[in-house]
N, C-alpha and C. Protein backbone atom coordinates (compact mmCIF):
# COMPACT_ATOMS: atom_id res chain seq x y z
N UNK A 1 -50.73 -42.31 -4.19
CA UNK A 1 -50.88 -41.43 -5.34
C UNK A 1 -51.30 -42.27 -6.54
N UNK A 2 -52.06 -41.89 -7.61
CA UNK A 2 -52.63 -42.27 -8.75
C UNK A 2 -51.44 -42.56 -9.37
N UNK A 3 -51.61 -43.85 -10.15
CA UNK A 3 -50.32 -43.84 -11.21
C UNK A 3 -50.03 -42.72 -11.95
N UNK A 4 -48.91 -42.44 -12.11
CA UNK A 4 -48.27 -40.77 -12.69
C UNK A 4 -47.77 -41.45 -14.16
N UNK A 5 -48.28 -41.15 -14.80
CA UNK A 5 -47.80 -42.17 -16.16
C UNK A 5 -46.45 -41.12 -16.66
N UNK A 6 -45.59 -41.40 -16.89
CA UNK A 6 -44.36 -40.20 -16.62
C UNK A 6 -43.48 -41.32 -16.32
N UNK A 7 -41.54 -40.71 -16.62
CA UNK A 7 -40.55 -41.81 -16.60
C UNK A 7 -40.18 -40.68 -15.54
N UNK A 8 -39.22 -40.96 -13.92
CA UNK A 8 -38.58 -39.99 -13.40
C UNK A 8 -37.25 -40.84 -13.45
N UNK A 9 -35.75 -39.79 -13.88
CA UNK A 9 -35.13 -40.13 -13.56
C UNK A 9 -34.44 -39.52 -12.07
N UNK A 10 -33.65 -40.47 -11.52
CA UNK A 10 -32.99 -39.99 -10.53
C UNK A 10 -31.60 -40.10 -10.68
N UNK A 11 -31.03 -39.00 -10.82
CA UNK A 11 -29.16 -38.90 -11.27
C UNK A 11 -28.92 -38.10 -9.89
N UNK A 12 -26.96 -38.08 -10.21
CA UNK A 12 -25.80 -38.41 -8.84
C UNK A 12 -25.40 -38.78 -8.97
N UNK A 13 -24.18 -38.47 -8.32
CA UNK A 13 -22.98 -39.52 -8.09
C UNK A 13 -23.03 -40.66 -6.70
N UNK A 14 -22.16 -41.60 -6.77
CA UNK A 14 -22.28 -42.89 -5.58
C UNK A 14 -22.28 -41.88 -4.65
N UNK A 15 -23.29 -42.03 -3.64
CA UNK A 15 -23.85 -41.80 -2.45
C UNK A 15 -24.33 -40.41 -2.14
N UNK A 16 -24.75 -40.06 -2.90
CA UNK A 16 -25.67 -38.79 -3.53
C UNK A 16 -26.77 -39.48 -2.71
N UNK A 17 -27.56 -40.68 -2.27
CA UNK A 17 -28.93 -41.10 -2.26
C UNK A 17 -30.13 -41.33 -3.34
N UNK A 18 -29.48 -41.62 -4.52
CA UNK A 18 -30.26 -41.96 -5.47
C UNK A 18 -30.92 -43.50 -5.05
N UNK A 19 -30.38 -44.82 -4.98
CA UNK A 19 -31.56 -45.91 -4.74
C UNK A 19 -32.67 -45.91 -3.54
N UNK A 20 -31.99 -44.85 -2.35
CA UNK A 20 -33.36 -44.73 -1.33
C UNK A 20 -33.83 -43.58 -1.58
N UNK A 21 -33.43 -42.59 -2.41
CA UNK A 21 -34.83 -41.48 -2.84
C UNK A 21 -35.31 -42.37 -4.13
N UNK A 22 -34.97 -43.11 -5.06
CA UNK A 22 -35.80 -44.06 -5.80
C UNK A 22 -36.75 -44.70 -5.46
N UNK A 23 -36.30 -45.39 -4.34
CA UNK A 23 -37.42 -46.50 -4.03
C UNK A 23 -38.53 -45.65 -3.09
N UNK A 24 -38.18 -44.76 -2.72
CA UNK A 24 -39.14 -44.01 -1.69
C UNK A 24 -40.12 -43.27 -2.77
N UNK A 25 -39.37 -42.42 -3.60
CA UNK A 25 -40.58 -42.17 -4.88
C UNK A 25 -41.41 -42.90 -4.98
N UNK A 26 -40.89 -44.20 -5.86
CA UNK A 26 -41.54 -45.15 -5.96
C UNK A 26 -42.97 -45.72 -5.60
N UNK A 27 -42.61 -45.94 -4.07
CA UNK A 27 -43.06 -46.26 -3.35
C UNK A 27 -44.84 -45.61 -2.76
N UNK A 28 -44.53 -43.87 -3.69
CA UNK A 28 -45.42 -43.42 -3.40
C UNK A 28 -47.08 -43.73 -4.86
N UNK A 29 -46.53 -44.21 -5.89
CA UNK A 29 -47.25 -44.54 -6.80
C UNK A 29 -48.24 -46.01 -6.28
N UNK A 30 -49.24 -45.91 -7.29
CA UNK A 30 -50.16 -47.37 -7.29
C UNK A 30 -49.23 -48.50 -7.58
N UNK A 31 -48.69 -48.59 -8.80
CA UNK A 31 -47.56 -49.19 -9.04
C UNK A 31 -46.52 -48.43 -9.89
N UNK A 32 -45.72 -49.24 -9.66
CA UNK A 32 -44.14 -48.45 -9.71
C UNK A 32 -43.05 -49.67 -10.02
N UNK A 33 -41.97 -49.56 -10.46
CA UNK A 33 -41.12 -50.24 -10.42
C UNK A 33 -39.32 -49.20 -10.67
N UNK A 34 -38.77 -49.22 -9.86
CA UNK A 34 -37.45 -49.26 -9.58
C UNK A 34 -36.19 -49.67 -10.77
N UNK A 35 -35.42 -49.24 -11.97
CA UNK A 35 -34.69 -49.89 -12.68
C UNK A 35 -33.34 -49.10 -12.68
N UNK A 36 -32.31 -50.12 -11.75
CA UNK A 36 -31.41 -49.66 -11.34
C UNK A 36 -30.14 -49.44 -12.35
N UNK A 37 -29.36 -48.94 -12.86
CA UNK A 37 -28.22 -49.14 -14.13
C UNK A 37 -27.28 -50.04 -13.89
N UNK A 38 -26.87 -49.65 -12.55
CA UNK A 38 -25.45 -50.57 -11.58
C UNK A 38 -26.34 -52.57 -12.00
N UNK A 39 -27.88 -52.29 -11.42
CA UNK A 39 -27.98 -54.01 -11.98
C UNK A 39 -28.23 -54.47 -12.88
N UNK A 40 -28.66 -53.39 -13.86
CA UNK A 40 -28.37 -54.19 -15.08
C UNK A 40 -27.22 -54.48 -15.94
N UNK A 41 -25.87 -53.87 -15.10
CA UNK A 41 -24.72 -54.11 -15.64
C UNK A 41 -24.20 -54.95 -14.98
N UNK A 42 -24.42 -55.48 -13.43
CA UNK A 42 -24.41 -56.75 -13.00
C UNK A 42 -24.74 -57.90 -13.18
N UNK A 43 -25.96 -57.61 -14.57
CA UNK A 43 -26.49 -59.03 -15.25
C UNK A 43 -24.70 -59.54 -16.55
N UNK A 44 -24.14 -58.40 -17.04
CA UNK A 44 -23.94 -58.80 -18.05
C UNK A 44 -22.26 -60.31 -16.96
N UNK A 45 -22.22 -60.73 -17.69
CA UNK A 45 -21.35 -62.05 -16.66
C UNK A 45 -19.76 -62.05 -17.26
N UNK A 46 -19.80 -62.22 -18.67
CA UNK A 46 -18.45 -62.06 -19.17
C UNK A 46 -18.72 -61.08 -19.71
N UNK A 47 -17.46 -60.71 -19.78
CA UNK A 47 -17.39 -59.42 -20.70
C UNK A 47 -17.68 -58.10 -20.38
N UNK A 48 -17.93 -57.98 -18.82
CA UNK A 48 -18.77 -56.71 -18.38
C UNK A 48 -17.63 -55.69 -18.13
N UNK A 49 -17.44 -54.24 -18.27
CA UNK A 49 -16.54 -53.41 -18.04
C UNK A 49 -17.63 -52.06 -17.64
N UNK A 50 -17.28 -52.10 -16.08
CA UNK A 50 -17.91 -50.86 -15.72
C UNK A 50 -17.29 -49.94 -15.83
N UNK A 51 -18.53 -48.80 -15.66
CA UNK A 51 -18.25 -47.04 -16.44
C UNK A 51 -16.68 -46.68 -16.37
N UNK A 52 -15.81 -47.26 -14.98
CA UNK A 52 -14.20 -46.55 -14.80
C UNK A 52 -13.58 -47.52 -15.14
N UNK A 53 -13.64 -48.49 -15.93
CA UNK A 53 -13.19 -50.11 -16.44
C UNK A 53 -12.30 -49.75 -17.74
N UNK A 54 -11.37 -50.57 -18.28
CA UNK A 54 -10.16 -50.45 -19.36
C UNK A 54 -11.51 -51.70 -20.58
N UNK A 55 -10.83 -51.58 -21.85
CA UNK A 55 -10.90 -50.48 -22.12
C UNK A 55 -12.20 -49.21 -22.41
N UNK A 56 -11.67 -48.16 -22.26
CA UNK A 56 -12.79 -47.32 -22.34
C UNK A 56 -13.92 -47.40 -23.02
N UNK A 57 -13.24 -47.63 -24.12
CA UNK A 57 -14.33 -47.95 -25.66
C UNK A 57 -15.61 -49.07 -25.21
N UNK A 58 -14.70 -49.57 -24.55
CA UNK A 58 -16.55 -50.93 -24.36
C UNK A 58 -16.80 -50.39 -22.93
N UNK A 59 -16.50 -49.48 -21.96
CA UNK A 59 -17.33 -48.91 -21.00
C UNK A 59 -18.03 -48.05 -21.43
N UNK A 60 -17.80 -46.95 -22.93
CA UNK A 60 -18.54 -46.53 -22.65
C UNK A 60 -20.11 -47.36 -23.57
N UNK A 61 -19.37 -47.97 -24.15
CA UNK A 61 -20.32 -48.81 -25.13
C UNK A 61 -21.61 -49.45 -24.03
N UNK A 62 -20.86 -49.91 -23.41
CA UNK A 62 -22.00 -50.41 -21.99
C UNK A 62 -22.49 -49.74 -21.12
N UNK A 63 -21.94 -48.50 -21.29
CA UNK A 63 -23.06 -47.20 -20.56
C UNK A 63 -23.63 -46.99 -21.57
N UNK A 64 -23.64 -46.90 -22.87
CA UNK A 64 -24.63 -46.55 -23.45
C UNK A 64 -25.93 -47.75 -23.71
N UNK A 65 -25.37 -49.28 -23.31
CA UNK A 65 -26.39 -50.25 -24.20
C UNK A 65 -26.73 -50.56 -22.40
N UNK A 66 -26.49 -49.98 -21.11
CA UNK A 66 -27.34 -49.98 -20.06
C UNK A 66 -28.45 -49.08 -20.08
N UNK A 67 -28.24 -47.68 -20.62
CA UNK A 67 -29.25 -47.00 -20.82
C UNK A 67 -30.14 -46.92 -21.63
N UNK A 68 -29.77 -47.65 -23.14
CA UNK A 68 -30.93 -48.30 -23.90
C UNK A 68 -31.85 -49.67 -23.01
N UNK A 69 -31.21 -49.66 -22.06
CA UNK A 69 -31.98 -51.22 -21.43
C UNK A 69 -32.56 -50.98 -20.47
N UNK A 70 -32.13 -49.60 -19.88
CA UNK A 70 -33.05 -49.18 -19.01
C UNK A 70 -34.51 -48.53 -19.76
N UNK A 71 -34.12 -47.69 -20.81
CA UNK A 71 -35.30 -47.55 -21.68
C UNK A 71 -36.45 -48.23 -21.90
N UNK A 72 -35.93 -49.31 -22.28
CA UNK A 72 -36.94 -50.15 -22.91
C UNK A 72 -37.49 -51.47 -21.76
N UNK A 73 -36.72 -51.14 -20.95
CA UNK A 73 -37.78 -51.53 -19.57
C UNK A 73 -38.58 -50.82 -19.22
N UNK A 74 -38.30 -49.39 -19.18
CA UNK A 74 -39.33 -48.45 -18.67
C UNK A 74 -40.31 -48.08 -19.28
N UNK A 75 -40.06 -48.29 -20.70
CA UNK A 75 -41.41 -48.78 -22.23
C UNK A 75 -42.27 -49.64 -21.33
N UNK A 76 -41.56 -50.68 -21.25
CA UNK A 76 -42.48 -52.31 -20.93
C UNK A 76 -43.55 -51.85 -19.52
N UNK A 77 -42.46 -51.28 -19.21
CA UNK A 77 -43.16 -50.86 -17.68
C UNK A 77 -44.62 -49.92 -17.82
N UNK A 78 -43.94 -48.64 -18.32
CA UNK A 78 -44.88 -47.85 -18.87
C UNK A 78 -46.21 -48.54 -19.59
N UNK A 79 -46.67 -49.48 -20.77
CA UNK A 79 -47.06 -49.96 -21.27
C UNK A 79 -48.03 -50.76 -20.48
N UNK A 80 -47.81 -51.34 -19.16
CA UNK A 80 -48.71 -52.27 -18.28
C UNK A 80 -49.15 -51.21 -17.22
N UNK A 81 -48.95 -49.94 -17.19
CA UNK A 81 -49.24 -49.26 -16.54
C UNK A 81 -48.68 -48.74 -15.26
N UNK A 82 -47.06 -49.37 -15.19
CA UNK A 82 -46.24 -48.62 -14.12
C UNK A 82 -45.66 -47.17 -14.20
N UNK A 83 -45.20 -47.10 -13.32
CA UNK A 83 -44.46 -45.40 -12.99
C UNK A 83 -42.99 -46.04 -13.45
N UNK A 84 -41.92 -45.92 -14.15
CA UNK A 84 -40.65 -46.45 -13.92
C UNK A 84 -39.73 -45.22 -13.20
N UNK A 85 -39.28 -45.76 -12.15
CA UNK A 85 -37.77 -44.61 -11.50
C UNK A 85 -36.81 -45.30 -12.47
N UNK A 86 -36.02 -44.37 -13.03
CA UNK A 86 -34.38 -45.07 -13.30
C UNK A 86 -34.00 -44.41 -12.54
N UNK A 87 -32.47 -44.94 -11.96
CA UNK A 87 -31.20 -44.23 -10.97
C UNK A 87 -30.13 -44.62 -12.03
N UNK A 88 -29.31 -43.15 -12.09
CA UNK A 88 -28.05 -43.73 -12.88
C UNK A 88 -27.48 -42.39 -12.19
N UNK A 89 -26.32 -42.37 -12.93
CA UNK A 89 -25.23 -40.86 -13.06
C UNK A 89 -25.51 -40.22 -14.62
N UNK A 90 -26.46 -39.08 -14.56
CA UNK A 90 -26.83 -38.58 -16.14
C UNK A 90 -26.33 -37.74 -16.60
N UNK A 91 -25.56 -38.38 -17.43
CA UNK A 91 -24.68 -37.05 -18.37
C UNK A 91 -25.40 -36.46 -19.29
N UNK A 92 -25.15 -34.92 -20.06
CA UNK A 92 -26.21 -34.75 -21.34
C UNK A 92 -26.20 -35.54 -21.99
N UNK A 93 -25.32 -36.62 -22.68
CA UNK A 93 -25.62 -37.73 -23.56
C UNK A 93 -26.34 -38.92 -23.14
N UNK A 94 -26.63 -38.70 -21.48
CA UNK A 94 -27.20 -39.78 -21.83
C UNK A 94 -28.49 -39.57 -21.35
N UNK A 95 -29.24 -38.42 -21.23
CA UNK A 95 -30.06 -38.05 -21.32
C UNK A 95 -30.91 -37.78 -22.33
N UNK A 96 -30.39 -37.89 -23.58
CA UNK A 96 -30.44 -37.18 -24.96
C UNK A 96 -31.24 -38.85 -25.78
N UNK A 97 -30.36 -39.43 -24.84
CA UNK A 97 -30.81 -41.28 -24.92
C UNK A 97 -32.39 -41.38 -24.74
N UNK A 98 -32.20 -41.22 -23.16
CA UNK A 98 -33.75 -41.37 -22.73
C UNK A 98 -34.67 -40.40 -23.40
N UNK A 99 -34.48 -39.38 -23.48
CA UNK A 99 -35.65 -38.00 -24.49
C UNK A 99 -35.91 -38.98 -25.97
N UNK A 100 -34.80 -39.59 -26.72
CA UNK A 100 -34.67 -40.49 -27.33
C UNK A 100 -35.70 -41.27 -27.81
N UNK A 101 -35.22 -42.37 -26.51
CA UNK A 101 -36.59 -43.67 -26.59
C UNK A 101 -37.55 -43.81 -25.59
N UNK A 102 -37.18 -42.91 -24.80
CA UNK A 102 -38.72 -43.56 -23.98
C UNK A 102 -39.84 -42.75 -24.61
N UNK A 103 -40.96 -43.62 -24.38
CA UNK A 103 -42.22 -43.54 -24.93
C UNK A 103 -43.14 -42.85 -23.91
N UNK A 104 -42.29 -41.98 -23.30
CA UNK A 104 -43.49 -40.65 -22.84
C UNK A 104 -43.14 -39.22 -22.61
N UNK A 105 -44.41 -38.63 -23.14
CA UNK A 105 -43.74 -37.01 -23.27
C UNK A 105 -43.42 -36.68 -21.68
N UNK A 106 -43.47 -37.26 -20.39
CA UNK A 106 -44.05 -36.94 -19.17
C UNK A 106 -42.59 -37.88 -18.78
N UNK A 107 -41.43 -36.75 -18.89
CA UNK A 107 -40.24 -37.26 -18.45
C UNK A 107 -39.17 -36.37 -17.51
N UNK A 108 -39.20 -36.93 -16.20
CA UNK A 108 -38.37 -35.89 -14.87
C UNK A 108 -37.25 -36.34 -14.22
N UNK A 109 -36.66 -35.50 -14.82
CA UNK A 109 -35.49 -35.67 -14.65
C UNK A 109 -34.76 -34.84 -12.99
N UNK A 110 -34.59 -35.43 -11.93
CA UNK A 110 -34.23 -35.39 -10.47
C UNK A 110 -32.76 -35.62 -10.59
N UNK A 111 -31.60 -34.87 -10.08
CA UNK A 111 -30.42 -34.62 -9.73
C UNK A 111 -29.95 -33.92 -8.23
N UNK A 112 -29.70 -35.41 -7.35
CA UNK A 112 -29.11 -35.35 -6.25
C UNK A 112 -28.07 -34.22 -6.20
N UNK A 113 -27.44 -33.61 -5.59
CA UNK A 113 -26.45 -32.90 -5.55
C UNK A 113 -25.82 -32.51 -4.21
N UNK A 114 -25.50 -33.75 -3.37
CA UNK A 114 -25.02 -33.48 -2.22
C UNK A 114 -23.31 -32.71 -2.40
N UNK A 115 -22.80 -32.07 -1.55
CA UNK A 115 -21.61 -31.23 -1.64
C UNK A 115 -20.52 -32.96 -1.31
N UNK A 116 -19.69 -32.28 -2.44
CA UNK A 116 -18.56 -33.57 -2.23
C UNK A 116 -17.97 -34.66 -1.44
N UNK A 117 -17.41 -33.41 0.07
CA UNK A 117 -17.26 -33.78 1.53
C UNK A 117 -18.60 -35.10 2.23
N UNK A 118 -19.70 -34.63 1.93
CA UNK A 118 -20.66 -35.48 1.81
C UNK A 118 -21.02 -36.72 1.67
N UNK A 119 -20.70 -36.97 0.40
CA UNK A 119 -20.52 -38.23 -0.53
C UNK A 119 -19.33 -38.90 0.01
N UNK A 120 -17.78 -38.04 0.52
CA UNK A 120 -16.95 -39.06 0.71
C UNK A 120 -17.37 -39.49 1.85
N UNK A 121 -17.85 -39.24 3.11
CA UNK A 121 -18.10 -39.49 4.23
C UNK A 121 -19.04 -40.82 4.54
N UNK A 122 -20.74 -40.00 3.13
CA UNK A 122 -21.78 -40.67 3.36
C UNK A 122 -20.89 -42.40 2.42
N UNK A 123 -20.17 -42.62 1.90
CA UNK A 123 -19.29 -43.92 1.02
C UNK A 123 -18.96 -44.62 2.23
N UNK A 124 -18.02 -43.94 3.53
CA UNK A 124 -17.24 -44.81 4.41
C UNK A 124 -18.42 -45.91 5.35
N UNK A 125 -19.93 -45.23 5.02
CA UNK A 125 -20.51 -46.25 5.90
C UNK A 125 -21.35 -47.12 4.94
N UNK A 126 -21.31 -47.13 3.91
CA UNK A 126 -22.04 -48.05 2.33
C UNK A 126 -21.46 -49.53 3.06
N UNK A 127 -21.88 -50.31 2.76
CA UNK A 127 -21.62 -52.02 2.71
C UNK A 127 -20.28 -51.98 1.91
N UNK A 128 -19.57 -52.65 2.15
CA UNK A 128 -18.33 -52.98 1.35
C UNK A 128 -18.14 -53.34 -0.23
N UNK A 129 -18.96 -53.81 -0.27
CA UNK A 129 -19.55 -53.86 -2.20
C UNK A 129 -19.72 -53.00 -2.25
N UNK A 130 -20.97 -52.12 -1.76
CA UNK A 130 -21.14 -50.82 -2.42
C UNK A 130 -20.65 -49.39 -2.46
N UNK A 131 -19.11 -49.59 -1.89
CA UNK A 131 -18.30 -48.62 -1.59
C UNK A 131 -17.79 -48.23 -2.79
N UNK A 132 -17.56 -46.82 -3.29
CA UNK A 132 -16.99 -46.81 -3.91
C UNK A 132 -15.61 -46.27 -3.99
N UNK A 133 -15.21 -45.32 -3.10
CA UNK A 133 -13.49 -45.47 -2.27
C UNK A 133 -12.84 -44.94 -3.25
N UNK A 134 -13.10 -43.93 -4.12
CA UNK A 134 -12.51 -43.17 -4.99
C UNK A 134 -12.66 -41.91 -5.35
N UNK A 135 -12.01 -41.11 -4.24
CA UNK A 135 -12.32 -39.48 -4.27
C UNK A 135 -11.69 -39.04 -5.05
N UNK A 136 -11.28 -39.57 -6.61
CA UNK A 136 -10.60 -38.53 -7.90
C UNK A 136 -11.78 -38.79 -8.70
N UNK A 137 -12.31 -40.31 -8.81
CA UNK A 137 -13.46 -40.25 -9.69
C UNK A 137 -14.84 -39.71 -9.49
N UNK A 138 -14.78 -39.35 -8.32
CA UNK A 138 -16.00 -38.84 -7.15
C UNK A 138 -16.02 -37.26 -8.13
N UNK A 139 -14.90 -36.62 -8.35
CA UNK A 139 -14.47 -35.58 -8.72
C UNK A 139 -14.76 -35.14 -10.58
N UNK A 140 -14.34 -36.43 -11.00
CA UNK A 140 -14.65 -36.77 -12.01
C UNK A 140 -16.44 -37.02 -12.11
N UNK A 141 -16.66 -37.58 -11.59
CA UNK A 141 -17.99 -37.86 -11.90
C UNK A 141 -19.07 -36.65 -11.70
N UNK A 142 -18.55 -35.49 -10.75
CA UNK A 142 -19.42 -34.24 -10.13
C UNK A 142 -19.15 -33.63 -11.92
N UNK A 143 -18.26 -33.80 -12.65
CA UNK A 143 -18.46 -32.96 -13.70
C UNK A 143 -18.73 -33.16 -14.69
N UNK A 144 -19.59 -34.81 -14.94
CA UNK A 144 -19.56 -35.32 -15.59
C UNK A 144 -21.46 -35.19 -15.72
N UNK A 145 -22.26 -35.19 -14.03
CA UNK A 145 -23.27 -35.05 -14.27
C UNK A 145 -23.91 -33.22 -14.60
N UNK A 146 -22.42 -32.63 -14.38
CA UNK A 146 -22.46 -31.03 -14.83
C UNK A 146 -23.21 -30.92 -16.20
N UNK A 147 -23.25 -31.78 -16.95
CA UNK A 147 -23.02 -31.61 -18.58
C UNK A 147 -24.82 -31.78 -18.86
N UNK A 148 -25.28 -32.17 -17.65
CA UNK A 148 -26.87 -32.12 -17.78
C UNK A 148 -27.41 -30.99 -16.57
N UNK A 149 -26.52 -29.99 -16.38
CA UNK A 149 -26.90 -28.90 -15.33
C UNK A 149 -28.04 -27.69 -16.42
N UNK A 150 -28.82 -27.82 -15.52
CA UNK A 150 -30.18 -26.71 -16.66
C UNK A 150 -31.36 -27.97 -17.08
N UNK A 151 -30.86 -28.97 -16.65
CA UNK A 151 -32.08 -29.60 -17.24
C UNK A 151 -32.86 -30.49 -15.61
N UNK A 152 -34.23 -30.39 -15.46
CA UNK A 152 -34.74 -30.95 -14.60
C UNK A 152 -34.73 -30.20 -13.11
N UNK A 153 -34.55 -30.99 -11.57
CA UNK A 153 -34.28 -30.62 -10.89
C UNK A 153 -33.47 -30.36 -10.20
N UNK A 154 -32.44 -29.88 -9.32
CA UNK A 154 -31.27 -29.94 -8.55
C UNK A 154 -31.14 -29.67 -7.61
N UNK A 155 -30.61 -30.57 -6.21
CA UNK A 155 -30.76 -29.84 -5.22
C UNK A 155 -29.98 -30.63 -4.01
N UNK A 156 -29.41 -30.01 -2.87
CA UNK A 156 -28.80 -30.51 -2.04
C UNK A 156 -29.53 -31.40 -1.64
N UNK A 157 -29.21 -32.60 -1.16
CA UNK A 157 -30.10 -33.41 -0.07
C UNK A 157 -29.37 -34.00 1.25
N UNK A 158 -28.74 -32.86 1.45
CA UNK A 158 -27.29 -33.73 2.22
C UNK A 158 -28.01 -33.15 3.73
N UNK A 159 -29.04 -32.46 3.96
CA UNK A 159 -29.41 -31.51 5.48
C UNK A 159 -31.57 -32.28 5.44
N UNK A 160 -31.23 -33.15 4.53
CA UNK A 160 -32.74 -33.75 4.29
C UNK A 160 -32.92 -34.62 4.45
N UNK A 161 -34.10 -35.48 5.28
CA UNK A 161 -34.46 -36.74 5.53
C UNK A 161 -35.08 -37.16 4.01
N UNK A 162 -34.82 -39.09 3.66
CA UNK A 162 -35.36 -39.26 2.44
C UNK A 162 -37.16 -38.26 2.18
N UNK A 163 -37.95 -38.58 2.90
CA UNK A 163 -39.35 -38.37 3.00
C UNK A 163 -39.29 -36.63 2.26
N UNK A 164 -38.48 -35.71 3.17
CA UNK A 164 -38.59 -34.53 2.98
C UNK A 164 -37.56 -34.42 1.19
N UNK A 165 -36.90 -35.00 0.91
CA UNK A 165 -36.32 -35.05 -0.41
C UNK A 165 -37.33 -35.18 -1.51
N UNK A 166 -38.48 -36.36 -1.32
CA UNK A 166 -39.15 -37.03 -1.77
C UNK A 166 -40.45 -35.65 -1.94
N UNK A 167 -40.88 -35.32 -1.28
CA UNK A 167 -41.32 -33.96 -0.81
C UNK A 167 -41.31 -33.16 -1.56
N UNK A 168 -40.03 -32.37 -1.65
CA UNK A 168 -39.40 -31.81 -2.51
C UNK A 168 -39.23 -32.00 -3.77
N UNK A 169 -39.29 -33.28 -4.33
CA UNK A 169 -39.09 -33.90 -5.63
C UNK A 169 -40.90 -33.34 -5.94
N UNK A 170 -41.72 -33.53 -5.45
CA UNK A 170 -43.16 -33.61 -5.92
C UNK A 170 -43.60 -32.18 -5.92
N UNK A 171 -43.27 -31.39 -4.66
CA UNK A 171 -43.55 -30.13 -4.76
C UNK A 171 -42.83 -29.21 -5.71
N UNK A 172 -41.85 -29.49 -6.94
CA UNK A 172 -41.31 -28.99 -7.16
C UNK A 172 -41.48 -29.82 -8.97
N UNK A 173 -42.48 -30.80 -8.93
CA UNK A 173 -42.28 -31.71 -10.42
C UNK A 173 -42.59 -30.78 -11.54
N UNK A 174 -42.72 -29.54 -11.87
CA UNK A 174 -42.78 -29.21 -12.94
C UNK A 174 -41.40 -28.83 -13.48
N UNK A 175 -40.59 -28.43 -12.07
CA UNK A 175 -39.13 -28.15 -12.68
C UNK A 175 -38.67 -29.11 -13.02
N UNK A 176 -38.84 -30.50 -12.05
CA UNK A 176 -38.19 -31.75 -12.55
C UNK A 176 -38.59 -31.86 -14.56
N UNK A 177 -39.41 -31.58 -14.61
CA UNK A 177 -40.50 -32.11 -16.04
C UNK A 177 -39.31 -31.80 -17.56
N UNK A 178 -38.99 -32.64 -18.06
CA UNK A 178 -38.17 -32.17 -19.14
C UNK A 178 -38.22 -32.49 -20.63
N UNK A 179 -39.18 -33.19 -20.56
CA UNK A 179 -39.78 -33.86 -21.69
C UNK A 179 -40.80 -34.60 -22.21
């Protein structure tokens, strides 16, 4: 496919399939690049407190200065002529971010929405790092990406091969389209 000059995001909760419907998007552009939230909060070394981390105040401070950093990668990106995917968990605020700063009106916003049972199941076979082994925050987090429900696309992917998700994401990009 022709470069799509456009930011897509891909939101969900852990094991929704957001980094392999990312990279498979991706994948379908001239160029493209992938900017994950989870690694750019793996860069920070001291001091890092992820999203369910004490105290709150600097998690959420670092969800918010991951999503300015995902921004302004996807500027840089945008700018040399890539497609940028972000993958995060998108709440309305932090969506409100990206409408914000990124520097294109051509912004799609994609929301995994596998059924709960799902997610805990599709977690028990993740790599051990990438487990996340917490069915209250699992719970927490389904209502957290509620708060951006009405905006973009939504849709089960729990009865879908990546390809046919991917599919779906394209046959369907004007709903994704949100800005």
């Amino acid at each position: 496919m022709n470069n799509e000059q456009g930011v897509w995001i891909i939101s969900g909760v852990p094991a929704a399939g957001k980094t392999t419907t990312a990279k498979s998007l991706a994948k379908i552009f001239d160029k493209a690049a992938v900017i994950n939230r989870d690694d750019l909060q793996a860069q920070v070394i001291s001091g890092s407190v992820w999203p369910d981390g004490k105290p709150t105040s600097e998690a959420n401070l670092q969800i918010e200065m991951n999503v300015r950093n995902q921004c302004a990668l996807a500027n840089s990106y945008l700018s040399s002529g890539f497609t940028p995917v972000c993958e995060d968990v998108v709440s309305r605020d932090q969506l409100e971010i990206y409408q914000d700063l990124l520097d294109s009106k051509n912004i799609y916003l994609i929301t995994l929405n596998p059924p709960y049972e799902v997610v805990i199941e599709r977690d028990k076979y993740r790599k051990t790092q990438e487990q996340f082994n917490n069915p209250e925050r699992y719970k927490l987090l389904y209502e957290f990406i509620k708060t951006a429900c009405g905006y973009g696309l939504w849709f089960d992917n729990s009865q879908m091969t990546v390809g046919q998700s991917v599919k779906h994401i394209l046959d369907n990009k004007d709903t994704c389209l949100i800005g």
